[in-house]
Protein backbone atom coordinates (compact mmCIF):
# COMPACT_ATOMS: atom_id res chain seq x y z
CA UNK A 1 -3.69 3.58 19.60
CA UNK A 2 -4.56 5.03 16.23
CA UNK A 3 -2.10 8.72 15.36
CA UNK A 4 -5.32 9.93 13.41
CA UNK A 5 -6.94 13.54 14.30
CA UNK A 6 -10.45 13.70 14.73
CA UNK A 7 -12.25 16.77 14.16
CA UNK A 8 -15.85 17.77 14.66
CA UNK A 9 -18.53 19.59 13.70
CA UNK A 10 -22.29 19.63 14.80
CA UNK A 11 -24.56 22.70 14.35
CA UNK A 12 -24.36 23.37 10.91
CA UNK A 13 -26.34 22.58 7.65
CA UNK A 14 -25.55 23.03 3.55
CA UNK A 15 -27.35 23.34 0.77
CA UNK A 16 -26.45 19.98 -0.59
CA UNK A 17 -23.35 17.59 -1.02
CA UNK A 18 -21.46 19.60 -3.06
CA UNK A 19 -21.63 22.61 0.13
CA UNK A 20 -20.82 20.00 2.06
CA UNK A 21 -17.83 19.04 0.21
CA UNK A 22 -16.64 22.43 -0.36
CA UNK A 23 -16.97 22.81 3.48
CA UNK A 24 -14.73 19.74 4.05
CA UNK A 25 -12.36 20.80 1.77
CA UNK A 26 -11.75 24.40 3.44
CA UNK A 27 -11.82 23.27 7.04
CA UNK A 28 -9.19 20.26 6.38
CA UNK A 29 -6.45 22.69 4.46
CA UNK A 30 -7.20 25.11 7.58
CA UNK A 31 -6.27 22.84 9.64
CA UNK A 32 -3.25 21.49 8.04
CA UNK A 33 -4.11 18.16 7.44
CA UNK A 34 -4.89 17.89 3.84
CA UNK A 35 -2.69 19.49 0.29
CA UNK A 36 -4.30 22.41 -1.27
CA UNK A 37 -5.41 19.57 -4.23
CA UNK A 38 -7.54 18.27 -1.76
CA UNK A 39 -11.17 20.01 -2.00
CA UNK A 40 -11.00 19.73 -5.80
CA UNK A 41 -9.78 16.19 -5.73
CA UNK A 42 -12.50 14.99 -2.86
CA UNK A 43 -15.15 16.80 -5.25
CA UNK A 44 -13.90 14.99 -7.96
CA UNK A 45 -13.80 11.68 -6.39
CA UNK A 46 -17.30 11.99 -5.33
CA UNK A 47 -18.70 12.75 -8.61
CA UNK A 48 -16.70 9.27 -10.10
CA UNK A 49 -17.54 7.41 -7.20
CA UNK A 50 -20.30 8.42 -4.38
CA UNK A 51 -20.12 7.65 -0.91
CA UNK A 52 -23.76 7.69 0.16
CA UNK A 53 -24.11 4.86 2.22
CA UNK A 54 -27.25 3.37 3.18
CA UNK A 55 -27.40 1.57 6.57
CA UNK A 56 -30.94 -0.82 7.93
CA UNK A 57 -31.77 2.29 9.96
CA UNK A 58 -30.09 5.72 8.88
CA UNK A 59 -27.99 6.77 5.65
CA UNK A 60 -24.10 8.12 6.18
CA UNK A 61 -21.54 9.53 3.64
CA UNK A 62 -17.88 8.61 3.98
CA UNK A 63 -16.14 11.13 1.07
CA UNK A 64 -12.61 10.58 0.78
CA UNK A 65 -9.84 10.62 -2.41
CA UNK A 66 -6.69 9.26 -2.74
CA UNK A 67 -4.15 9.47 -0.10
CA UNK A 68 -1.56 11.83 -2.27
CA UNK A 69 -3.55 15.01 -1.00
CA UNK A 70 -2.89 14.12 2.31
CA UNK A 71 -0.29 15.38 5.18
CA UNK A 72 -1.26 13.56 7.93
CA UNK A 73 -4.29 10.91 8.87
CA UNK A 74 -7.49 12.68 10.06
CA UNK A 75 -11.75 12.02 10.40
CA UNK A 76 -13.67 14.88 10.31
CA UNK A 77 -17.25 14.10 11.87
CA UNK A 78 -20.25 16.15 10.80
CA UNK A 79 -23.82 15.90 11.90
CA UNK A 80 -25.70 18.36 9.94
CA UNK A 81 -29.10 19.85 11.81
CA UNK A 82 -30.59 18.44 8.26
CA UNK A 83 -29.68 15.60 6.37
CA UNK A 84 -27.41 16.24 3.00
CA UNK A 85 -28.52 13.80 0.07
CA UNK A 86 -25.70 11.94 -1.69
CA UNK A 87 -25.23 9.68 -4.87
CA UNK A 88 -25.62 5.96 -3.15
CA UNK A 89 -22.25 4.76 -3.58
CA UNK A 90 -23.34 1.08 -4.87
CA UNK A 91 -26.79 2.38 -6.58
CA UNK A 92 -27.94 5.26 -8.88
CA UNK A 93 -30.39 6.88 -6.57
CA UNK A 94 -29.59 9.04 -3.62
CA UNK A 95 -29.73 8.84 0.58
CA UNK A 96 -30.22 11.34 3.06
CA UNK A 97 -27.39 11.24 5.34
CA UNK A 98 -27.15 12.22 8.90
CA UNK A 99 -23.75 11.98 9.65
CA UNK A 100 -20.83 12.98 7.24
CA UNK A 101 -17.33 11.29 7.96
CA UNK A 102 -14.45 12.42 5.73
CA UNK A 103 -11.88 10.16 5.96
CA UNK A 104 -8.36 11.61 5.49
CA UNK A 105 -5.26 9.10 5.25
CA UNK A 106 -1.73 8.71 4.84
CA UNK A 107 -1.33 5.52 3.26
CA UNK A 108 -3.69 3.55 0.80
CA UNK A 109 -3.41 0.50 2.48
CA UNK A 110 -5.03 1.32 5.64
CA UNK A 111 -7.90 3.19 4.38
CA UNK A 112 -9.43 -0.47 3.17
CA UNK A 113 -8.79 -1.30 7.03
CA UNK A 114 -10.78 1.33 8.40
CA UNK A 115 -13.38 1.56 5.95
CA UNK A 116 -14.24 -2.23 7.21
CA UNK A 117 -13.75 -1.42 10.70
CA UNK A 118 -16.03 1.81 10.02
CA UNK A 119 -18.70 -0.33 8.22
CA UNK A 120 -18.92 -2.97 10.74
CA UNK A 121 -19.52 -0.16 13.90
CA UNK A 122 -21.84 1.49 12.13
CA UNK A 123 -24.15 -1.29 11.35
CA UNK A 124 -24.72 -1.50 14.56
CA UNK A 125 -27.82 0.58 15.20
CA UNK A 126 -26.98 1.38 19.06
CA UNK A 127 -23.55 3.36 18.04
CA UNK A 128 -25.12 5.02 15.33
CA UNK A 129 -27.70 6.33 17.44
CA UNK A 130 -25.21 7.90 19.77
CA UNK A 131 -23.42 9.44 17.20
CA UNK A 132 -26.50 11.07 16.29
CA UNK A 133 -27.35 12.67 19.77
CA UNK A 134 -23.92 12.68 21.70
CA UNK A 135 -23.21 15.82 22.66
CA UNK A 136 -20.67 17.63 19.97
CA UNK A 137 -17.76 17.45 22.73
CA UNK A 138 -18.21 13.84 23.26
CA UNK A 139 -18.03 12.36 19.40
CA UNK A 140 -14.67 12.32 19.15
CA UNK A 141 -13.91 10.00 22.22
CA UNK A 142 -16.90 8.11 21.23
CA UNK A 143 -15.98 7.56 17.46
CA UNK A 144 -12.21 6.80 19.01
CA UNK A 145 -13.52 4.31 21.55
CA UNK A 146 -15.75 2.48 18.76
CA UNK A 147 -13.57 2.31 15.75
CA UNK A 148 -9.89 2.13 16.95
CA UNK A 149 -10.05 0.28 20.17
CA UNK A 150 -13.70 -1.64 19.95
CA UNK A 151 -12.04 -5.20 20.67
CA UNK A 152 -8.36 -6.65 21.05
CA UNK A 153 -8.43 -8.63 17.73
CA UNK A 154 -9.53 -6.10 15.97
CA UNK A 155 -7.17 -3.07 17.39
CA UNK A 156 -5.10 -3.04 13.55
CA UNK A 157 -7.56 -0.39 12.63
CA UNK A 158 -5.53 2.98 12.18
CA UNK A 159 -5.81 5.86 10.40
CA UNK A 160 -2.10 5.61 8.67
C-alpha cells in the first residue's frame, strides 16, 4: 500500500496551463502537502521542461518539480470540463490535455518509479477512458487501484 494522498478535482476549467498551475500550486500549500516554494518552483519547472504528454488516444499533463518543495507524497487529479494545452514534454508543439495529474513526492528516487508505473496504466486506452467519465468520488479509488496495486510484481510503485 502506497502512504501517498490523492486529491481531486472535476468541475472546473482555466484559462490555460499557467491557471492551471497557479491552481495546483494554491490548492497543494492549502492542503499542507507542498512548501510555500512550491507554485513558483512547479511553474518554473514547467517552463524548463513541459509535461504535456501525448498518449495513441487522448493527451495528459503530469507537472511536477523537485522533491525539496515537498512535505509529504501526494497526486492531485484534475479533469477540466475543457482541455488545457501544454508544451509536449518530448516535442516543441503543444497537446490538449484532459486530465491533469500533479505529482507531489518525498523522495527523488521514487518519482522515476511512478512516473513508469503511471505511463504504462495510462497507455492503456480502457483506464484512461474511465478516468475521463468516473464519477469525481470514484477517481481516487480508481487511480489507487490502477497505479499502486495493478499487479503483484509490480506493487513497488509508491508515492515516497
Amino acid at each position: 500500500m502506497h502512504n501517498c494522498a490523492i486529491f481531486v478535482k472535476t468541475g472546473i476549467s482555466f484559462a490555460d496551463y499557467h491557471e492551471a498551475l497557479a491552481h495546483i500550486g494554491e490548492r497543494m500549500v492549502q492542503e499542507g502537502v507542498v512548501e510555500t516554494t512550491y507554485p513558483q518552483a512547479l511553474i518554473h519547472r514547467e517552463a524548463e521542461y513541459p509535461t504535456g504528454i501525448q498518449l495513441e488516444h487522448h493527451a495528459v499533463a503530469i507537472p511536477h518539480c523537485e522533491a525539496i518543495h515537498a512535505r509529504s507524497p501526494a497526486i492531485y487529479l484534475i479533469r477540466p470540463d475543457t482541455t488545457v494545452e501544454f508544451f509536449q514534454a518530448d516535442d516543441e508543439g503543444t497537446i490538449s490535455a484532459r486530465l491533469i495529474i500533479a505529482l507531489i513526492v518525498t523522495h527523488p528516487s521514487e518519482q522515476l518509479k511512478l512516473l513508469r508505473q503511471l505511463f504504462s496504466q495510462l497507455q492503456e486506452p480502457v483506464f484512461f477512458e474511465r478516468l475521463l467519465t468516473a464519477p469525481e468520488e470514484q477517481l481516487a479509488a480508481l487511480f489507487e487501484q490502477h497505479i499502486f496495486l495493478p499487479a503483484p510484481e509490480k506493487r513497488s510503485a509508491v508515492c515516497t
